[in-house]
C-alpha atoms as a PDB file:
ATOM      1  CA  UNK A   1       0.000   0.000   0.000  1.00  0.00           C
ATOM      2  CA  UNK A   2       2.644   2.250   1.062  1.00  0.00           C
ATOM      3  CA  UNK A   3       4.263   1.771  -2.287  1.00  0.00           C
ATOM      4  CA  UNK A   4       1.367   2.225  -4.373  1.00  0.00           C
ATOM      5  CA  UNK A   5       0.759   5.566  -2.507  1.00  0.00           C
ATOM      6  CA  UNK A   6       4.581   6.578  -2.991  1.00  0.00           C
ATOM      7  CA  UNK A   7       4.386   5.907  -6.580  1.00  0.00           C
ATOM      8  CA  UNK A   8       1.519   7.020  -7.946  1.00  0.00           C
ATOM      9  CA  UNK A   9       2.904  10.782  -6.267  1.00  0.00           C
ATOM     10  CA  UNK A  10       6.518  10.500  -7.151  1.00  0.00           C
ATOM     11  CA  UNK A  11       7.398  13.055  -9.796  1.00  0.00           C
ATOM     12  CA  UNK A  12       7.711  11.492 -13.140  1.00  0.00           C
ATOM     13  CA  UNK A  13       7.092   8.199 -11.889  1.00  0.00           C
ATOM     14  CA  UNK A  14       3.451   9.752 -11.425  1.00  0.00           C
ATOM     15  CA  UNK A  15       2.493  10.261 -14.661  1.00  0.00           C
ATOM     16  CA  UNK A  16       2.828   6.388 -15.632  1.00  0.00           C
ATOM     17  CA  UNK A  17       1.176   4.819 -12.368  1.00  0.00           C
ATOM     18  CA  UNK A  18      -2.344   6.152 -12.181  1.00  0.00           C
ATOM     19  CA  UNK A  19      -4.162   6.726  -9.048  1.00  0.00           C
ATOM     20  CA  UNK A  20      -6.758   4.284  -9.633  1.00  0.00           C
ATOM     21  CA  UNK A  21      -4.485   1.220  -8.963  1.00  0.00           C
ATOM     22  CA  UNK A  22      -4.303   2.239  -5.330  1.00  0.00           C
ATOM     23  CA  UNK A  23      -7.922   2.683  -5.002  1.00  0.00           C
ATOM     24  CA  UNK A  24      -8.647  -0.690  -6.598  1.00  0.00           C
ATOM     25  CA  UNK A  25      -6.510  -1.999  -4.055  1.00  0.00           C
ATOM     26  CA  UNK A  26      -7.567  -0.688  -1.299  1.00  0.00           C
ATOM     27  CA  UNK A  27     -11.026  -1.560  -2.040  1.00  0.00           C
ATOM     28  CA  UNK A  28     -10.046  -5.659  -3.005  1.00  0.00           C
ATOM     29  CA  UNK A  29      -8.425  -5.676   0.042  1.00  0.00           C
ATOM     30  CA  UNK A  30     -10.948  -4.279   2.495  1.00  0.00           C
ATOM     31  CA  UNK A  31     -13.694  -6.069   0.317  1.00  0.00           C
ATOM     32  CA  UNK A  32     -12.002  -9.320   0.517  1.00  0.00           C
ATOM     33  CA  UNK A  33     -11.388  -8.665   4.608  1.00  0.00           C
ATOM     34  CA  UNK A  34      -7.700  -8.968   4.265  1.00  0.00           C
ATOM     35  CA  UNK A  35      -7.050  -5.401   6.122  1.00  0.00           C
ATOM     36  CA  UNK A  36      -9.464  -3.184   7.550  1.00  0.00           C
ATOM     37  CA  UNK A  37      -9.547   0.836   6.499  1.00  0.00           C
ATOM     38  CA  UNK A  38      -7.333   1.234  10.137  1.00  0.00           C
ATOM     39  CA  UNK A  39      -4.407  -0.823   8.715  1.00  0.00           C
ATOM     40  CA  UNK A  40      -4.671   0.497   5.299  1.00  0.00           C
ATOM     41  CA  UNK A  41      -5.067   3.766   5.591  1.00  0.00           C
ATOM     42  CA  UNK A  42      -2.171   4.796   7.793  1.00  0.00           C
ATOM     43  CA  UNK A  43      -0.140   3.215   5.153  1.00  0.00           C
ATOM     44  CA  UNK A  44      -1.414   5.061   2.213  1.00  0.00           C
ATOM     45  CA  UNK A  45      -0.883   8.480   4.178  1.00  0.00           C
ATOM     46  CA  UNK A  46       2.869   7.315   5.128  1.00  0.00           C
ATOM     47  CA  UNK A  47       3.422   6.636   1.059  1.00  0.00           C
ATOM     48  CA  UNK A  48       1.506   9.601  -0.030  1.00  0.00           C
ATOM     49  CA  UNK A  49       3.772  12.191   2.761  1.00  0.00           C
ATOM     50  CA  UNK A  50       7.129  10.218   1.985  1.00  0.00           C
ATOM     51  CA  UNK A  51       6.380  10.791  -1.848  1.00  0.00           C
ATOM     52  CA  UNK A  52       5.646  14.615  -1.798  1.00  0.00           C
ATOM     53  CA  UNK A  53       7.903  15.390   0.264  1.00  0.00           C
ATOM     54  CA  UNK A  54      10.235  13.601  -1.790  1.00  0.00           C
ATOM     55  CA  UNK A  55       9.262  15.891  -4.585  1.00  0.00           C
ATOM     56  CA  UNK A  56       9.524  18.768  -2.626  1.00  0.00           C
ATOM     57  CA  UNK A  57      12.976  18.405  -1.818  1.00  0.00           C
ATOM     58  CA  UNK A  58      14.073  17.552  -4.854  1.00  0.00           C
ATOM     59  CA  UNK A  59      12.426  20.584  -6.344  1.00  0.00           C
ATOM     60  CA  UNK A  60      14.779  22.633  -3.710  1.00  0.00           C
ATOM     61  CA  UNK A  61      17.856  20.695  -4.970  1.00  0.00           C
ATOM     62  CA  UNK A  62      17.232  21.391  -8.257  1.00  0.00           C
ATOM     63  CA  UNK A  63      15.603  24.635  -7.522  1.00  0.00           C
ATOM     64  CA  UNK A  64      18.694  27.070  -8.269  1.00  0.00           C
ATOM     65  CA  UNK A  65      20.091  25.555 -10.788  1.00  0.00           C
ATOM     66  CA  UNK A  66      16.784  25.723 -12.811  1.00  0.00           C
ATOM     67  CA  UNK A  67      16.736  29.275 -12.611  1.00  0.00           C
ATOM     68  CA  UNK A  68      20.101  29.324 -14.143  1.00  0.00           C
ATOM     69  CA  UNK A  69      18.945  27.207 -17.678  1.00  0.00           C
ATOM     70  CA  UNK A  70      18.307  28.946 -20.805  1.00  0.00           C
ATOM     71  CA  UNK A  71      14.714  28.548 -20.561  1.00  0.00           C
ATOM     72  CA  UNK A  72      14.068  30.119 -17.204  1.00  0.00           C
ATOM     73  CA  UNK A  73      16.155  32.731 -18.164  1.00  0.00           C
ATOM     74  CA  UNK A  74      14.023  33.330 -21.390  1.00  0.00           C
ATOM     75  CA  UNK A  75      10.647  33.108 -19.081  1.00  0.00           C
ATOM     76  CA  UNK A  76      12.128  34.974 -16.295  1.00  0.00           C
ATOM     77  CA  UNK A  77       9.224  37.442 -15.631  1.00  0.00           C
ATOM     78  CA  UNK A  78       7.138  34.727 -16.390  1.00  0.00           C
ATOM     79  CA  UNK A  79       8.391  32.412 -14.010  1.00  0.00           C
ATOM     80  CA  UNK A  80       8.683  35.165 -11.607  1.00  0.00           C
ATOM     81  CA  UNK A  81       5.131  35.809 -11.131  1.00  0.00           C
ATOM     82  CA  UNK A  82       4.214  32.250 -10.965  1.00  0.00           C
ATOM     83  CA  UNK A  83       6.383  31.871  -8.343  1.00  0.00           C
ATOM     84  CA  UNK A  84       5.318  34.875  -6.291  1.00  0.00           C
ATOM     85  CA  UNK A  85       1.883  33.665  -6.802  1.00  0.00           C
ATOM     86  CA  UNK A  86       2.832  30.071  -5.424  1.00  0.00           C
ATOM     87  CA  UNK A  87       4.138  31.653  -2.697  1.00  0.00           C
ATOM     88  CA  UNK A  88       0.568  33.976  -1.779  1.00  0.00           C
ATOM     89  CA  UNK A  89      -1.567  30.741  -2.668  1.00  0.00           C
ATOM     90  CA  UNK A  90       0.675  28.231  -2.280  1.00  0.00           C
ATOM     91  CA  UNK A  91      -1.653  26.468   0.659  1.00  0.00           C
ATOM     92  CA  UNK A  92      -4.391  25.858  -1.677  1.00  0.00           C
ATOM     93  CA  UNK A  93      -2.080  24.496  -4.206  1.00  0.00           C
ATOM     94  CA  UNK A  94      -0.658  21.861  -2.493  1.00  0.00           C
ATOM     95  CA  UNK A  95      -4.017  20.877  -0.788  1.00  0.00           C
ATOM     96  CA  UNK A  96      -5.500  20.619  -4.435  1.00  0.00           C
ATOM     97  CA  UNK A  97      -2.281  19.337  -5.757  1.00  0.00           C
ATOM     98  CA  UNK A  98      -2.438  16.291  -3.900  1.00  0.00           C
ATOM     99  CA  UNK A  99      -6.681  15.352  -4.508  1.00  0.00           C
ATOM    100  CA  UNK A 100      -6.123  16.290  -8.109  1.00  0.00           C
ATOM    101  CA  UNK A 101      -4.653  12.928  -9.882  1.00  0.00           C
ATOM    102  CA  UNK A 102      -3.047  14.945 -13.051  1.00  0.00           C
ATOM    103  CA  UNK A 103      -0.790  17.615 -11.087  1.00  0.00           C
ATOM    104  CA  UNK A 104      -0.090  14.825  -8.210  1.00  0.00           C
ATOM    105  CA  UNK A 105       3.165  14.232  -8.986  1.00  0.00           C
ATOM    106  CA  UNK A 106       4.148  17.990 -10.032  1.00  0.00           C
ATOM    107  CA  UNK A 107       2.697  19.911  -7.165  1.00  0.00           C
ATOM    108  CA  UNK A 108       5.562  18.989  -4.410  1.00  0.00           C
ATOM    109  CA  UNK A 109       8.267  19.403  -7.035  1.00  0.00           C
ATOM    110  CA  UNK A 110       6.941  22.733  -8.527  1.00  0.00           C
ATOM    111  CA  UNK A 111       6.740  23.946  -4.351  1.00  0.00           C
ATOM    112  CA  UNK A 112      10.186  23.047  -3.497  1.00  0.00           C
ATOM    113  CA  UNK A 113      11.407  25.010  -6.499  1.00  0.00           C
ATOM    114  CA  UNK A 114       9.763  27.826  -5.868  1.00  0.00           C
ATOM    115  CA  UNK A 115      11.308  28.347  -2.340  1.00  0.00           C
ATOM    116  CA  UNK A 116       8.729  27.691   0.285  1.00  0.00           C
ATOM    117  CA  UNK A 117       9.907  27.090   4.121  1.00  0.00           C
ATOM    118  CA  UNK A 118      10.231  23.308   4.777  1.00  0.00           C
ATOM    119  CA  UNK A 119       7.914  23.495   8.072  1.00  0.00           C
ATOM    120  CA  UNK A 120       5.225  25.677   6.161  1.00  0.00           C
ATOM    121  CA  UNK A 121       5.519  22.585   3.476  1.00  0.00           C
ATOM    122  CA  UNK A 122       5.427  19.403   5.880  1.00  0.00           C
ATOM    123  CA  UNK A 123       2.549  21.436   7.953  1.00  0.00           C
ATOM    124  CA  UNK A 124       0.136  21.919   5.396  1.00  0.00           C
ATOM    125  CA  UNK A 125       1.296  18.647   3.120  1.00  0.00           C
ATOM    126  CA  UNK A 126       0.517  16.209   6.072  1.00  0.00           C
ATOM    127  CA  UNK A 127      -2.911  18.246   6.604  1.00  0.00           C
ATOM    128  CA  UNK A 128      -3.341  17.500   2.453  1.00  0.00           C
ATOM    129  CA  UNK A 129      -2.248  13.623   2.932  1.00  0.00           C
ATOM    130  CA  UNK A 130      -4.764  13.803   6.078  1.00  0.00           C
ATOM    131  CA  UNK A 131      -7.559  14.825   3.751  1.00  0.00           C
ATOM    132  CA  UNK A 132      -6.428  12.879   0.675  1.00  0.00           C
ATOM    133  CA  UNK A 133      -6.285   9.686   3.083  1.00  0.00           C
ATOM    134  CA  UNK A 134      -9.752  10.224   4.599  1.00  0.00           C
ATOM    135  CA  UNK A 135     -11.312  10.836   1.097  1.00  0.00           C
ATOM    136  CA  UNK A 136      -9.219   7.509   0.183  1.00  0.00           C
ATOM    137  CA  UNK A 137     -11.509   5.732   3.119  1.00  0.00           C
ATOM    138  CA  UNK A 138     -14.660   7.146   1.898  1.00  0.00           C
ATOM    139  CA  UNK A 139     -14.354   6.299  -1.611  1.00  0.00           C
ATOM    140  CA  UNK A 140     -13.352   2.712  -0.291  1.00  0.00           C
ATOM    141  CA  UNK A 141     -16.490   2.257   1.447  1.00  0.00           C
ATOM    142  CA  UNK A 142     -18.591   3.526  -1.137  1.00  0.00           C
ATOM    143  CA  UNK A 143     -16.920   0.657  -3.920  1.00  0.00           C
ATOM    144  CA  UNK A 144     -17.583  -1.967  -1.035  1.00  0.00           C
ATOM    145  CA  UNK A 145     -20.662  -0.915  -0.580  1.00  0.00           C
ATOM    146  CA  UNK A 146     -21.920  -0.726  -4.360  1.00  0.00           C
ATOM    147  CA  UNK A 147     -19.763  -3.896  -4.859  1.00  0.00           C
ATOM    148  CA  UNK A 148     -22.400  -5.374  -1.672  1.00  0.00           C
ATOM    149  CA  UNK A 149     -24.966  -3.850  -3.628  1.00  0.00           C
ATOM    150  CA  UNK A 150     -24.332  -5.878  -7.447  1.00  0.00           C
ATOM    151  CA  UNK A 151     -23.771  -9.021  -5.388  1.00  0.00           C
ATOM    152  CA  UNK A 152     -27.309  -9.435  -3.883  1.00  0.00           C
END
């Protein structure tokens, strides 16, 4: 589970291991009575922090050097103002960031580049993995329960 969650948020790796997969697991698994949502879901939250802030920290690493490349230079005002606005709203990006399957993966990474304080980052990324967990757990119980549903 943990895995699942780390992968499907890991930048690049993301893009290739769709969110789905963890949900269908979750919900065999909890349908089948293998795990219950209080073993599961502590896992998937572990994965899911672990993965962003993965991301985040490599988007400080690579963070200043990025700035230096040809294309940031070229998009400086550009990137300038995205990163200023980031930094006003960057709460409710990283909140959506992490319910929103597309930018999953890119959210973290785009953070860390654009300079946010590491205890601003972990504070509102576990409250995001909170919610993203507890949303996991409802949509598990819904699938079990339509799944209950088909069967009878």
């Amino acid at each position: 589970m943990p895995v699942i969650a780390f992968a499907e948020a890991c930048p690049g790796v993301g893009l290739v291991v769709p969110g789905i997969i963890l949900l269908g697991v979750c919900t065999a698994i909890y349908t089948e009575q293998i795990a219950t949502l209080t073993q599961m879901l502590p896992l998937a939250f572990a994965g899911a922090c672990l993965s962003d802030h993965a991301g985040f920290y490599l988007g400080r690493w690579i963070g200043p050097p990025f700035h230096q490349t040809r294309l940031a230079l070229r998009r400086k005002a550009m990137l300038d103002k995205a990163e200023a606005m980031f930094r006003k709203h960057g709460e409710f990006a990283i909140i959506v960031g992490r319910m929103v399957t597309a930018i999953r993966s890119f959210t973290p990474l785009l953070t860390g580049i654009s300079g946010m304080s590491r205890l601003r980052y972990s504070l509102i990324d576990t409250l995001a993995c909170a919610l993203w967990s507890a949303g996991l757990g409802l949509l598990v119980i819904g699938l079990d329960d339509a799944v209950s549903r088909l069967g009878q």
